[in-house]
N, C-alpha and C. Protein backbone atom coordinates (compact mmCIF):
# COMPACT_ATOMS: atom_id res chain seq x y z
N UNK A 1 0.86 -1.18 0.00
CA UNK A 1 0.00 0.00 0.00
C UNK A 1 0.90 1.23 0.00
N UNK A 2 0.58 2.18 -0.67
CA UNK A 2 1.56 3.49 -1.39
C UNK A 2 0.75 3.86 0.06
N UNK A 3 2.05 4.94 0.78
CA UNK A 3 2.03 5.85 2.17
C UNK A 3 0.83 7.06 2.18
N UNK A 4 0.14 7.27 0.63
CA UNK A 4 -0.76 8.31 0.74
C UNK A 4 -1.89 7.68 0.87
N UNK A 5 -2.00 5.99 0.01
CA UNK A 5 -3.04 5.40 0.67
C UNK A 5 -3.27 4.72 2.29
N UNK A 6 -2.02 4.75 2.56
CA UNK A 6 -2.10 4.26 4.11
C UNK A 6 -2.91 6.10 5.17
N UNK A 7 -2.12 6.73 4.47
CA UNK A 7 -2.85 7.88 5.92
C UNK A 7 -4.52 8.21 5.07
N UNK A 8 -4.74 8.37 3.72
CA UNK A 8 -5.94 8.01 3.75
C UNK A 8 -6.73 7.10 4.71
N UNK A 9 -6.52 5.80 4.36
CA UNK A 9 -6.92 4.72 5.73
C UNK A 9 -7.12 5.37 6.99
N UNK A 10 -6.37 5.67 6.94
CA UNK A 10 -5.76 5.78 8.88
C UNK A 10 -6.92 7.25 8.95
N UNK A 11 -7.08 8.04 8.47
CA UNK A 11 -7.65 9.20 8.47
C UNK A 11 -9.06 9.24 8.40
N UNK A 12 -9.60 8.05 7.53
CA UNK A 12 -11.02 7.36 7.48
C UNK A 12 -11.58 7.06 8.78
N UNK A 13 -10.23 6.02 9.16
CA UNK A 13 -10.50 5.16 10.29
C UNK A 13 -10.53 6.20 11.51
N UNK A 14 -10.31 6.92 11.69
CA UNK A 14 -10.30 8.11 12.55
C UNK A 14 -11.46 8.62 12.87
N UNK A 15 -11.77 9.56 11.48
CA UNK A 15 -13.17 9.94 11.12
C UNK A 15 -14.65 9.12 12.12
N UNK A 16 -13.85 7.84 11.35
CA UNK A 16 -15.28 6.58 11.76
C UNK A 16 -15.32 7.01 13.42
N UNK A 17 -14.06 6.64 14.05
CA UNK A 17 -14.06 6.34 15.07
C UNK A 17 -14.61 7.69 16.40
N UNK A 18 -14.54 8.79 15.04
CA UNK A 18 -15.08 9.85 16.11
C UNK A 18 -16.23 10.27 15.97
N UNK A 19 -16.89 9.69 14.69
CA UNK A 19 -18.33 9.64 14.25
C UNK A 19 -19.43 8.57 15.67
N UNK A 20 -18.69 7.62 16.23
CA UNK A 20 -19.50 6.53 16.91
C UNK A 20 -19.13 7.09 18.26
N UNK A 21 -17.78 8.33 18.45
CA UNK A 21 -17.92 8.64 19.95
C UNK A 21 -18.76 9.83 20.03
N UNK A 22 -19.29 10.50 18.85
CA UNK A 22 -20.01 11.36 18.96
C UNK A 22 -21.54 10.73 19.22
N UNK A 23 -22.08 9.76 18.47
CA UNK A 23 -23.29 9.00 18.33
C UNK A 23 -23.16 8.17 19.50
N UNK A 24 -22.26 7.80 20.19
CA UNK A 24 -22.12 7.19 21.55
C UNK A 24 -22.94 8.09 22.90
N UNK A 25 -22.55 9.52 22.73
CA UNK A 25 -22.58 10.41 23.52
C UNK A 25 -24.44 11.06 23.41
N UNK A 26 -24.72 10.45 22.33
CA UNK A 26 -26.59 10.70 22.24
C UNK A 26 -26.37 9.93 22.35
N UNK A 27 -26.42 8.88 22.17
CA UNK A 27 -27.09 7.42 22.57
C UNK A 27 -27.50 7.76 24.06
N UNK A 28 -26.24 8.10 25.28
CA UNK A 28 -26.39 7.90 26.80
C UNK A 28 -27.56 9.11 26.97
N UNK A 29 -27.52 10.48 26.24
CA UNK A 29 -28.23 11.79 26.26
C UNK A 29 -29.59 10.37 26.45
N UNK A 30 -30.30 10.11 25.13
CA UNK A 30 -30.90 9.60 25.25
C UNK A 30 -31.47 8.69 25.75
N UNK A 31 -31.17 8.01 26.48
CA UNK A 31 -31.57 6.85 26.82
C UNK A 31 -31.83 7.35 28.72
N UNK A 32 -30.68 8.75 29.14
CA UNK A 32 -31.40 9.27 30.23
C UNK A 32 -33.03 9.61 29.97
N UNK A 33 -33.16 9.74 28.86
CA UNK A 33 -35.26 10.35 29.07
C UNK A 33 -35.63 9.12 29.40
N UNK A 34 -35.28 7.74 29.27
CA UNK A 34 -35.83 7.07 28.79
C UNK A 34 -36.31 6.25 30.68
N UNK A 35 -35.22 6.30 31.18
CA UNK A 35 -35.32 6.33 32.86
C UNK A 35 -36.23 7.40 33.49
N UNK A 36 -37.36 7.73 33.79
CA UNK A 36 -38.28 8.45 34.62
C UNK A 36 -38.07 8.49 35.95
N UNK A 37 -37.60 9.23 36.50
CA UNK A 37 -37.35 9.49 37.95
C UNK A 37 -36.16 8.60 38.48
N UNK A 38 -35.44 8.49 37.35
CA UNK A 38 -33.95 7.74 37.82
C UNK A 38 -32.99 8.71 37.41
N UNK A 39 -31.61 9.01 38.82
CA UNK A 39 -30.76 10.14 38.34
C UNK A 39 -29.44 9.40 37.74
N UNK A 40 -28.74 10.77 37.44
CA UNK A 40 -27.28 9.63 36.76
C UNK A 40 -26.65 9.38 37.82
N UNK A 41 -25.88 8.55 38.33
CA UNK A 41 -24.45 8.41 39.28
C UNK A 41 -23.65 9.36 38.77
N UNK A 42 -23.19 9.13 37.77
CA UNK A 42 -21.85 9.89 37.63
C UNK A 42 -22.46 11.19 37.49
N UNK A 43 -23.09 12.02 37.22
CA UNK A 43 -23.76 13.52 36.36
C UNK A 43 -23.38 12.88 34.90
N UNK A 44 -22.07 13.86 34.66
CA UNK A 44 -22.33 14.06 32.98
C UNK A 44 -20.88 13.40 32.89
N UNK A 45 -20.45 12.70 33.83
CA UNK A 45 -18.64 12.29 33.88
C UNK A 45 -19.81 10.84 32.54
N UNK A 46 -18.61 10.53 31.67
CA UNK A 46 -18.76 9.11 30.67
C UNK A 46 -17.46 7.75 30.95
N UNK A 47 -16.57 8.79 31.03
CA UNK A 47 -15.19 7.90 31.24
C UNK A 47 -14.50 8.31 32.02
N UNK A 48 -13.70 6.94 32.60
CA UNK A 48 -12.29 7.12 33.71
C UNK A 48 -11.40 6.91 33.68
N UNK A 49 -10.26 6.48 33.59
CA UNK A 49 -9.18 5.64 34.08
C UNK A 49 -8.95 5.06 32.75
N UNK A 50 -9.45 5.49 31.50
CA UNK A 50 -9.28 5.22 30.47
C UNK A 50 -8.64 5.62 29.23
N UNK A 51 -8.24 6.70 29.95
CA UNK A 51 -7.23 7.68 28.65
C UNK A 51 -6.18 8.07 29.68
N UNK A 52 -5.03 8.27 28.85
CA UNK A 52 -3.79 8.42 29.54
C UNK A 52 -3.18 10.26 29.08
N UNK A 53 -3.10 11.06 30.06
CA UNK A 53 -2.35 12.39 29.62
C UNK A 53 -1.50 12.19 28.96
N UNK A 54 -0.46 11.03 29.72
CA UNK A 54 0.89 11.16 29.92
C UNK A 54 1.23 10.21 28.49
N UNK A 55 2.53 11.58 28.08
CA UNK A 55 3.05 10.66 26.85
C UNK A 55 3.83 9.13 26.86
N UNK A 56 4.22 9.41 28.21
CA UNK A 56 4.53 7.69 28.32
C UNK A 56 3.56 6.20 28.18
N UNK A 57 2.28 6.96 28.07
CA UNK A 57 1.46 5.88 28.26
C UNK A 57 0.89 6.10 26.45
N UNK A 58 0.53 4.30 25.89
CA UNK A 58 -0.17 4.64 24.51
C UNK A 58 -1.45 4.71 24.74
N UNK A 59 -2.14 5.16 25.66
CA UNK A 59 -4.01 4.57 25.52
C UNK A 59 -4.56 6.25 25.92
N UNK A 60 -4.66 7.18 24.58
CA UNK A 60 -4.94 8.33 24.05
C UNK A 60 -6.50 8.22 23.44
N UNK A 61 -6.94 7.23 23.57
CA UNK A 61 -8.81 7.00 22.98
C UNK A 61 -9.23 6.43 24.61
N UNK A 62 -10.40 6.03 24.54
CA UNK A 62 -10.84 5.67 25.96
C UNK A 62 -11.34 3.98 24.75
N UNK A 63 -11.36 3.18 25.61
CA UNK A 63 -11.89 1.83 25.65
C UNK A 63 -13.39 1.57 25.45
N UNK A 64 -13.63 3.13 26.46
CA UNK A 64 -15.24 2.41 26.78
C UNK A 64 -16.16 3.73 27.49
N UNK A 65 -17.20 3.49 27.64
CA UNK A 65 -18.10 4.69 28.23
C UNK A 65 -19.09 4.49 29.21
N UNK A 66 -19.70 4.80 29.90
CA UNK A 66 -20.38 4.07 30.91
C UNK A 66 -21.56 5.72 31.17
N UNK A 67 -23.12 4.97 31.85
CA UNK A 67 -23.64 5.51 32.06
C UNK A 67 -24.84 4.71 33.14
N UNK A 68 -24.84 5.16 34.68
CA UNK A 68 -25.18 4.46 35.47
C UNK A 68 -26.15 5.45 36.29
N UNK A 69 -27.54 4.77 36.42
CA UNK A 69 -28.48 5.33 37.18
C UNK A 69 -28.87 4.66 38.08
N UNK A 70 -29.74 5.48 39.55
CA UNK A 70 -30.22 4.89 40.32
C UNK A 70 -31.54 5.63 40.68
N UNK A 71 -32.88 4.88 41.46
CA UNK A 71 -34.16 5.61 41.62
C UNK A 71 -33.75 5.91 43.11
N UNK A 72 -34.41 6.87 43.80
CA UNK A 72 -34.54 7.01 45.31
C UNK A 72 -34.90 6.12 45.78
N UNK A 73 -35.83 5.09 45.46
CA UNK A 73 -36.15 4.21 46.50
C UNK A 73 -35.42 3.05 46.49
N UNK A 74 -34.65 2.90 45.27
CA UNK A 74 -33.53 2.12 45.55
C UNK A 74 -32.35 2.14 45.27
N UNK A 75 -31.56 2.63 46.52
CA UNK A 75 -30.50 3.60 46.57
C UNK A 75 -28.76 2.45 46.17
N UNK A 76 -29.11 0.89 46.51
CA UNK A 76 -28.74 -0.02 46.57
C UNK A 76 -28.31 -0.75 45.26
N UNK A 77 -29.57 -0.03 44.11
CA UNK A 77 -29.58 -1.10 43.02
C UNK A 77 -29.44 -0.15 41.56
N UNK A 78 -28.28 -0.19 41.05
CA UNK A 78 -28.23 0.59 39.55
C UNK A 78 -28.77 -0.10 38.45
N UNK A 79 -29.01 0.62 37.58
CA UNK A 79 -29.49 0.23 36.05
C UNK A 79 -28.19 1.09 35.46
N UNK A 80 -27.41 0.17 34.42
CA UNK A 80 -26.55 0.97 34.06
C UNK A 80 -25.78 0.31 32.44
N UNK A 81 -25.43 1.11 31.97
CA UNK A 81 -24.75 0.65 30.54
C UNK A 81 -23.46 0.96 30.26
N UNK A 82 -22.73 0.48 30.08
CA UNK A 82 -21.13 0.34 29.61
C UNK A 82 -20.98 0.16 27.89
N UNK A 83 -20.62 1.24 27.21
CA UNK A 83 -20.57 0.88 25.76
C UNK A 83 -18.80 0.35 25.45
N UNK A 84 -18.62 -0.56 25.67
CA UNK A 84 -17.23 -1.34 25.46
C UNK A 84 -16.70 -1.19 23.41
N UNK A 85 -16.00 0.12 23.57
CA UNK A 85 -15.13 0.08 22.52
C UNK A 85 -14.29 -1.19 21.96
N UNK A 86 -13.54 -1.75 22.66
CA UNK A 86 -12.50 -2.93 22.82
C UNK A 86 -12.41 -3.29 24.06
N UNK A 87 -11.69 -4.63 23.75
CA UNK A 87 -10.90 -4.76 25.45
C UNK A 87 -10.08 -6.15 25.26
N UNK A 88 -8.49 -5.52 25.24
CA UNK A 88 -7.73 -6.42 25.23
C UNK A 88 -7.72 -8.16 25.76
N UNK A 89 -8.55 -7.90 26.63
CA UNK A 89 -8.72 -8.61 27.81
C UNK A 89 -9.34 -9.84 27.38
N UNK A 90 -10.58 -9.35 26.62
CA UNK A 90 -11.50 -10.59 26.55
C UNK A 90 -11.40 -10.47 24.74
N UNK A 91 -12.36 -11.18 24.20
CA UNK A 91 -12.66 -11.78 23.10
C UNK A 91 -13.67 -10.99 22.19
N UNK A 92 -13.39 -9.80 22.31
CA UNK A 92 -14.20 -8.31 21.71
C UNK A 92 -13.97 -8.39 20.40
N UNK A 93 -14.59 -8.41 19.46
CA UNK A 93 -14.58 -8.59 17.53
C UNK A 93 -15.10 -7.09 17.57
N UNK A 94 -16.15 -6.48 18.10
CA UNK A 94 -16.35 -5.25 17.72
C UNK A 94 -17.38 -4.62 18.79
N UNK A 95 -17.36 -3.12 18.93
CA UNK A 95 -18.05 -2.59 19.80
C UNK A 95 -19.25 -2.70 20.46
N UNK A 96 -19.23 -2.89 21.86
CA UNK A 96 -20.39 -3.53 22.48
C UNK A 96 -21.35 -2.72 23.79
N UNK A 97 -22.71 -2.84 22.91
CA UNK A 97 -23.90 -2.30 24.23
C UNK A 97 -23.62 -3.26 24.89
N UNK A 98 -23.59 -3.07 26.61
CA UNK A 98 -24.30 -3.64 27.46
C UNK A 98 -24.84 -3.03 28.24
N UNK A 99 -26.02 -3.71 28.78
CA UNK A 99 -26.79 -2.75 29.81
C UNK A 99 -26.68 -3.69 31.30
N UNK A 100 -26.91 -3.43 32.60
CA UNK A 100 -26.78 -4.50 33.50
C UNK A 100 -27.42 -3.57 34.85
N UNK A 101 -28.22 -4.51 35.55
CA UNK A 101 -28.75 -4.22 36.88
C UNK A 101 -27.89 -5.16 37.90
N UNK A 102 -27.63 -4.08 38.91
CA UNK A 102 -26.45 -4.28 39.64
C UNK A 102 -27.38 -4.13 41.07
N UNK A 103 -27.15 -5.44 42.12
CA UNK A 103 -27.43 -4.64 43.31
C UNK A 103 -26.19 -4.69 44.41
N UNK A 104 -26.01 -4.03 44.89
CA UNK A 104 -24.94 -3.62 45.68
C UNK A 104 -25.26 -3.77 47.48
N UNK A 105 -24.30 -4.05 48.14
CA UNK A 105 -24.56 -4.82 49.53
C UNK A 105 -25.12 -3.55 50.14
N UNK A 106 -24.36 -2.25 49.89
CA UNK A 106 -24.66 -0.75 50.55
C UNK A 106 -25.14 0.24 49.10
N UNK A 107 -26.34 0.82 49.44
CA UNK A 107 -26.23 1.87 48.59
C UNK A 107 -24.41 2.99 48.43
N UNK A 108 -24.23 2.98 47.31
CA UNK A 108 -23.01 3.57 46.27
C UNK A 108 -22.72 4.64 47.84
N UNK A 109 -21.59 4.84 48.60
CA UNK A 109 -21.39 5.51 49.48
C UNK A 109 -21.10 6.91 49.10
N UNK A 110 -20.93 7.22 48.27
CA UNK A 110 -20.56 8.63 47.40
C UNK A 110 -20.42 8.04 45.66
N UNK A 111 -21.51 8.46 45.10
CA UNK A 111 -21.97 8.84 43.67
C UNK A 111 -20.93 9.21 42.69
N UNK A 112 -19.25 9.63 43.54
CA UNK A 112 -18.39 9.73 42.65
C UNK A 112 -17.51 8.59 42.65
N UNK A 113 -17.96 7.22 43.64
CA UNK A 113 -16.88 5.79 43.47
C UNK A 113 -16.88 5.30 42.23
N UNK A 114 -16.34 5.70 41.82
CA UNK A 114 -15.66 5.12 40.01
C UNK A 114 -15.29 3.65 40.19
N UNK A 115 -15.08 3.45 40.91
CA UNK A 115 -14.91 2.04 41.27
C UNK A 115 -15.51 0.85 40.58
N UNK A 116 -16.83 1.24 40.81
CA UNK A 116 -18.14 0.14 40.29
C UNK A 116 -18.13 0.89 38.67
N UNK A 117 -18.21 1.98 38.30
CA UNK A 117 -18.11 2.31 36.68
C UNK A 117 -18.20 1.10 36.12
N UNK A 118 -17.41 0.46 36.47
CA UNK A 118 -17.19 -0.56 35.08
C UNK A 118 -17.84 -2.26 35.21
N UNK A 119 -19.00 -1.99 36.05
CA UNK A 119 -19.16 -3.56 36.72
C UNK A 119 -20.04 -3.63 35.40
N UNK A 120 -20.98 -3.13 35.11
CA UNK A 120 -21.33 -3.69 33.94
C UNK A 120 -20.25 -4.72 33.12
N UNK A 121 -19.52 -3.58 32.49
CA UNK A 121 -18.49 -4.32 31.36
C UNK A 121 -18.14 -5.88 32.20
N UNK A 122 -17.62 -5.68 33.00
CA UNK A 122 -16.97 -7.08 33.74
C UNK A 122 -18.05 -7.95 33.61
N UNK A 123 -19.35 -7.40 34.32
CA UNK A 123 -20.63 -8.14 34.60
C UNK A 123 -20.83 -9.19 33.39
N UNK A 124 -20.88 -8.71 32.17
CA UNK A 124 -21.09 -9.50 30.90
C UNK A 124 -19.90 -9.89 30.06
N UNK A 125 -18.55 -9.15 30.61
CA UNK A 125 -17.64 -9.69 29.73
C UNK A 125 -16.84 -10.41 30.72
N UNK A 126 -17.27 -10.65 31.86
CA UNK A 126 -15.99 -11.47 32.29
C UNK A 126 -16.82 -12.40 33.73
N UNK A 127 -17.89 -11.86 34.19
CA UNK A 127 -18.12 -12.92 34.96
C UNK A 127 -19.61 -13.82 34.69
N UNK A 128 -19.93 -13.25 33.42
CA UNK A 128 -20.80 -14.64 32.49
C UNK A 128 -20.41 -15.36 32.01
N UNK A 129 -20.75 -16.64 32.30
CA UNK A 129 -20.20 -17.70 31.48
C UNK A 129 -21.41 -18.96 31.40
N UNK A 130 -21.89 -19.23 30.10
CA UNK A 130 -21.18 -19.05 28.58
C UNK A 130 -22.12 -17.67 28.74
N UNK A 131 -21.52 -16.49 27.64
CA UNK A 131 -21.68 -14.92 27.49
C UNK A 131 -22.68 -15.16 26.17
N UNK A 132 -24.28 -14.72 26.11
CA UNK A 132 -24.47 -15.08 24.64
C UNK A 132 -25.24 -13.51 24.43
N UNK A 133 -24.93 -13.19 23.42
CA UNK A 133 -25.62 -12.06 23.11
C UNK A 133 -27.04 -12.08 22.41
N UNK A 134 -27.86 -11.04 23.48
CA UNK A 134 -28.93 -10.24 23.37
C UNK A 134 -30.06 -11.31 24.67
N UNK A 135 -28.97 -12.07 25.27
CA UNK A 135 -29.67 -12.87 26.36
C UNK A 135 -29.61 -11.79 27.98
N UNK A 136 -30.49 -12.23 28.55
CA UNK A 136 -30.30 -11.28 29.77
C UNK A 136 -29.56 -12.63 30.63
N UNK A 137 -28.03 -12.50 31.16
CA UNK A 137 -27.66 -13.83 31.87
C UNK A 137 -27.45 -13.42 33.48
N UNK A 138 -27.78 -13.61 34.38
CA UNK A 138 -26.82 -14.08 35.63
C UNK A 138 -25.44 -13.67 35.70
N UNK A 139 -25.06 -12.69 36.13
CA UNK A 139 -23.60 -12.69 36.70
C UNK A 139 -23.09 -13.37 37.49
N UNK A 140 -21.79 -14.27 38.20
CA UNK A 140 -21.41 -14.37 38.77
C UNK A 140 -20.37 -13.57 39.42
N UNK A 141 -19.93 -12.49 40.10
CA UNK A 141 -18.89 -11.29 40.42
C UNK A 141 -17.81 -12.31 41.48
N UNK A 142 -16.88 -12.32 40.71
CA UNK A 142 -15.43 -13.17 41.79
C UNK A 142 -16.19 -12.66 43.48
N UNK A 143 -14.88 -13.48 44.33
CA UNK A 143 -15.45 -13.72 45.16
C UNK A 143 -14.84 -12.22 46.07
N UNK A 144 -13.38 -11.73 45.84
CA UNK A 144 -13.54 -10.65 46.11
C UNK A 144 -14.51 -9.51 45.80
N UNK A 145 -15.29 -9.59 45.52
CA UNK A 145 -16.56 -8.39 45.05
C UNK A 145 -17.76 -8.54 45.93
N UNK A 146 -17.58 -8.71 46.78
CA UNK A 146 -18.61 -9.40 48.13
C UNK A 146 -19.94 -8.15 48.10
N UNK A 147 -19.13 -7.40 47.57
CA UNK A 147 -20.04 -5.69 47.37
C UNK A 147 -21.08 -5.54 46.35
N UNK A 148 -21.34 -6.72 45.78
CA UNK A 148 -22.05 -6.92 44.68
C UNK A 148 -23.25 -8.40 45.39
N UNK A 149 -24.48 -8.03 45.49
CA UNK A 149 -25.20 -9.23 45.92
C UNK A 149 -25.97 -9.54 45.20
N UNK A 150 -26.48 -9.01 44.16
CA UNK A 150 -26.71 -9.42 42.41
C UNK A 150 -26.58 -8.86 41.03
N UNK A 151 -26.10 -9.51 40.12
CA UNK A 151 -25.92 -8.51 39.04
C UNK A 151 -26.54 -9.26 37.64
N UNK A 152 -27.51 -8.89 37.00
CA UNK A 152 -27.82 -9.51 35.51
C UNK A 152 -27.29 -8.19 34.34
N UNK A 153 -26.51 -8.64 33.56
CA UNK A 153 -26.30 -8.19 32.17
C UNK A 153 -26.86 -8.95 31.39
N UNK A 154 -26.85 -7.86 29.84
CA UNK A 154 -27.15 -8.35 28.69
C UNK A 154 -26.05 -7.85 28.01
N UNK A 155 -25.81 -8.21 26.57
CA UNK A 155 -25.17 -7.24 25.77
C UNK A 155 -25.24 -7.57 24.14
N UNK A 156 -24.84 -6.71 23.25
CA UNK A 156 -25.36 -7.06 22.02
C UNK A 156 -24.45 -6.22 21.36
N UNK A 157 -23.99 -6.43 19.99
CA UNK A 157 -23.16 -5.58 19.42
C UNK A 157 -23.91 -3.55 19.19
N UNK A 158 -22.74 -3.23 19.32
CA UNK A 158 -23.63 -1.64 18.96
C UNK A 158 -23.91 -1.18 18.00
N UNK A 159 -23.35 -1.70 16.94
CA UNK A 159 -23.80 -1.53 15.41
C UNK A 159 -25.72 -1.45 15.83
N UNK A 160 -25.82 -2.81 17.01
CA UNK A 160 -27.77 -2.83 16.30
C UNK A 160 -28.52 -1.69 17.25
N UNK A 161 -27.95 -1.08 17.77
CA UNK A 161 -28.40 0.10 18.68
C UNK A 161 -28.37 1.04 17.50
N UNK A 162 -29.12 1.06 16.68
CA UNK A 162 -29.56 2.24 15.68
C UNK A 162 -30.36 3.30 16.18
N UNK A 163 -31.07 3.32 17.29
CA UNK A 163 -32.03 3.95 17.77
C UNK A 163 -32.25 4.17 19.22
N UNK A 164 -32.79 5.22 19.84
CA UNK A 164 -32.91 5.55 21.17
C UNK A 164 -34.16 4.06 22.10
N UNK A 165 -35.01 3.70 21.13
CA UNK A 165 -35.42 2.50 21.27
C UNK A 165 -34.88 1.29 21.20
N UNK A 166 -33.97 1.20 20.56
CA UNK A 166 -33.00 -0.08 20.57
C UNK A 166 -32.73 -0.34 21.77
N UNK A 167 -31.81 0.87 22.60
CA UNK A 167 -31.17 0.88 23.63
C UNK A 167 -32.42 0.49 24.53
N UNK A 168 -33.30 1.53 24.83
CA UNK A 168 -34.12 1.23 25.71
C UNK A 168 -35.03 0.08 26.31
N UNK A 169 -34.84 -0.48 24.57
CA UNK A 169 -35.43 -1.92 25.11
C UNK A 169 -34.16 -3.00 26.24
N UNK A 170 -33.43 -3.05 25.62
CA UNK A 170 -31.91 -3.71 26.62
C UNK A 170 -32.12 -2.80 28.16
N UNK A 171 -32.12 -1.55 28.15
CA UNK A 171 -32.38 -0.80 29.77
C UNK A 171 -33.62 -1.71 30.16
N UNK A 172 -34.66 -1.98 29.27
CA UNK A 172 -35.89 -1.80 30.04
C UNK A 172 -35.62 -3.98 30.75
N UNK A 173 -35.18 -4.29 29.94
CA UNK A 173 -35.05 -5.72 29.87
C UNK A 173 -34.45 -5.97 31.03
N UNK A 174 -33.15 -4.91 31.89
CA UNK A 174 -32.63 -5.38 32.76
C UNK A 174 -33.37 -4.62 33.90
N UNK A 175 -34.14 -4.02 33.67
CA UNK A 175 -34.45 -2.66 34.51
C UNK A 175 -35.99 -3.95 35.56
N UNK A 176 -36.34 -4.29 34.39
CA UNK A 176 -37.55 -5.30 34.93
C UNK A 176 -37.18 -6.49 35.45
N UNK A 177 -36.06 -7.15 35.65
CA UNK A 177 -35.66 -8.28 36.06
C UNK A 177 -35.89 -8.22 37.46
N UNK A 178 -36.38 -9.09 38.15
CA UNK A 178 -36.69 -8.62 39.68
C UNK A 178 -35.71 -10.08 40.34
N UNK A 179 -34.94 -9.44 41.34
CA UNK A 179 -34.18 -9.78 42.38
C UNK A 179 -34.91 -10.24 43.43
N UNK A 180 -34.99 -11.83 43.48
CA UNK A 180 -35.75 -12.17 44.39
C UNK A 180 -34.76 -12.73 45.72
């Protein structure tokens, strides 16, 4: 490949990639209407611990995005979505909705523990097993996570989240699962 067609490429691929963090960023806009009397955890924070300032480090894009709500009356239990860019980690082919209801041993002790951010992602990419997409499964959370006393994810590629309804159906799917 001639070097003017490579930064073409590379310049496409760019484009794309800031086209889906822009459409990422309505997606979460949206899908807050879609929760009625549920606030965000984070406010308007999306990502953490996922981009690096520092030129020593290569991870200058974020991985992933997260958007986590809770109702007043249950201060204990989030509804929340993690849009997983990649992840070295696991077996990611391409960018992934998940949505996941989390209940937690203590209601979130301060609304800014970044901590949990990412239990979704884990929830469906690492402590389901077998992981099938567009199923609502059972988490299992390792045994250090004692802070977690139930969690169901789903997840589905994000390509099929075309719509503020797409999403909402996956929120509403985990949102109704009742914790008995």
């Amino acid at each position: 490949m001639a070097t003017e067609e490579w930064g073409l490429q590379m310049s496409l691929a760019l484009k794309a990639v800031r086209a889906m963090h822009v459409d990422s960023s309505r997606l979460l806009l949206d899908l807050d209407r879609t929760l009625v009397g549920y606030t965000s955890v984070y406010r308007s924070v999306a990502t953490i611990d996922s981009m690096s300032y520092d030129i020593k480090k290569p991870d200058f894009m974020t991985d992933g995005v997260f958007r986590h709500w809770v109702h007043p009356s249950q201060a204990d239990t989030v509804i929340a979505v993690n849009l997983a860019f990649w992840d070295d980690n696991v077996d990611l082919k391409e960018p992934f909705f998940i949505a996941a209801k989390i209940r937690y041993a203590e209601p979130l002790p301060n609304p800014w523990d970044r901590n949990k951010a990412w239990d979704p992602w884990h929830a469906y990419l690492s402590w389901t097993n077998p992981r099938e997409v567009d199923l609502l499964s059972e988490a299992k959370p390792p045994e250090d996570r004692a802070d977690i006393l139930r969690a169901v994810s789903v997840g589905t590629p994000l390509s099929r989240i075309a719509t503020e309804a797409s999403g909402a159906r996956f929120l509403n799917l985990v949102k109704s699962f009742n914790f008995v």
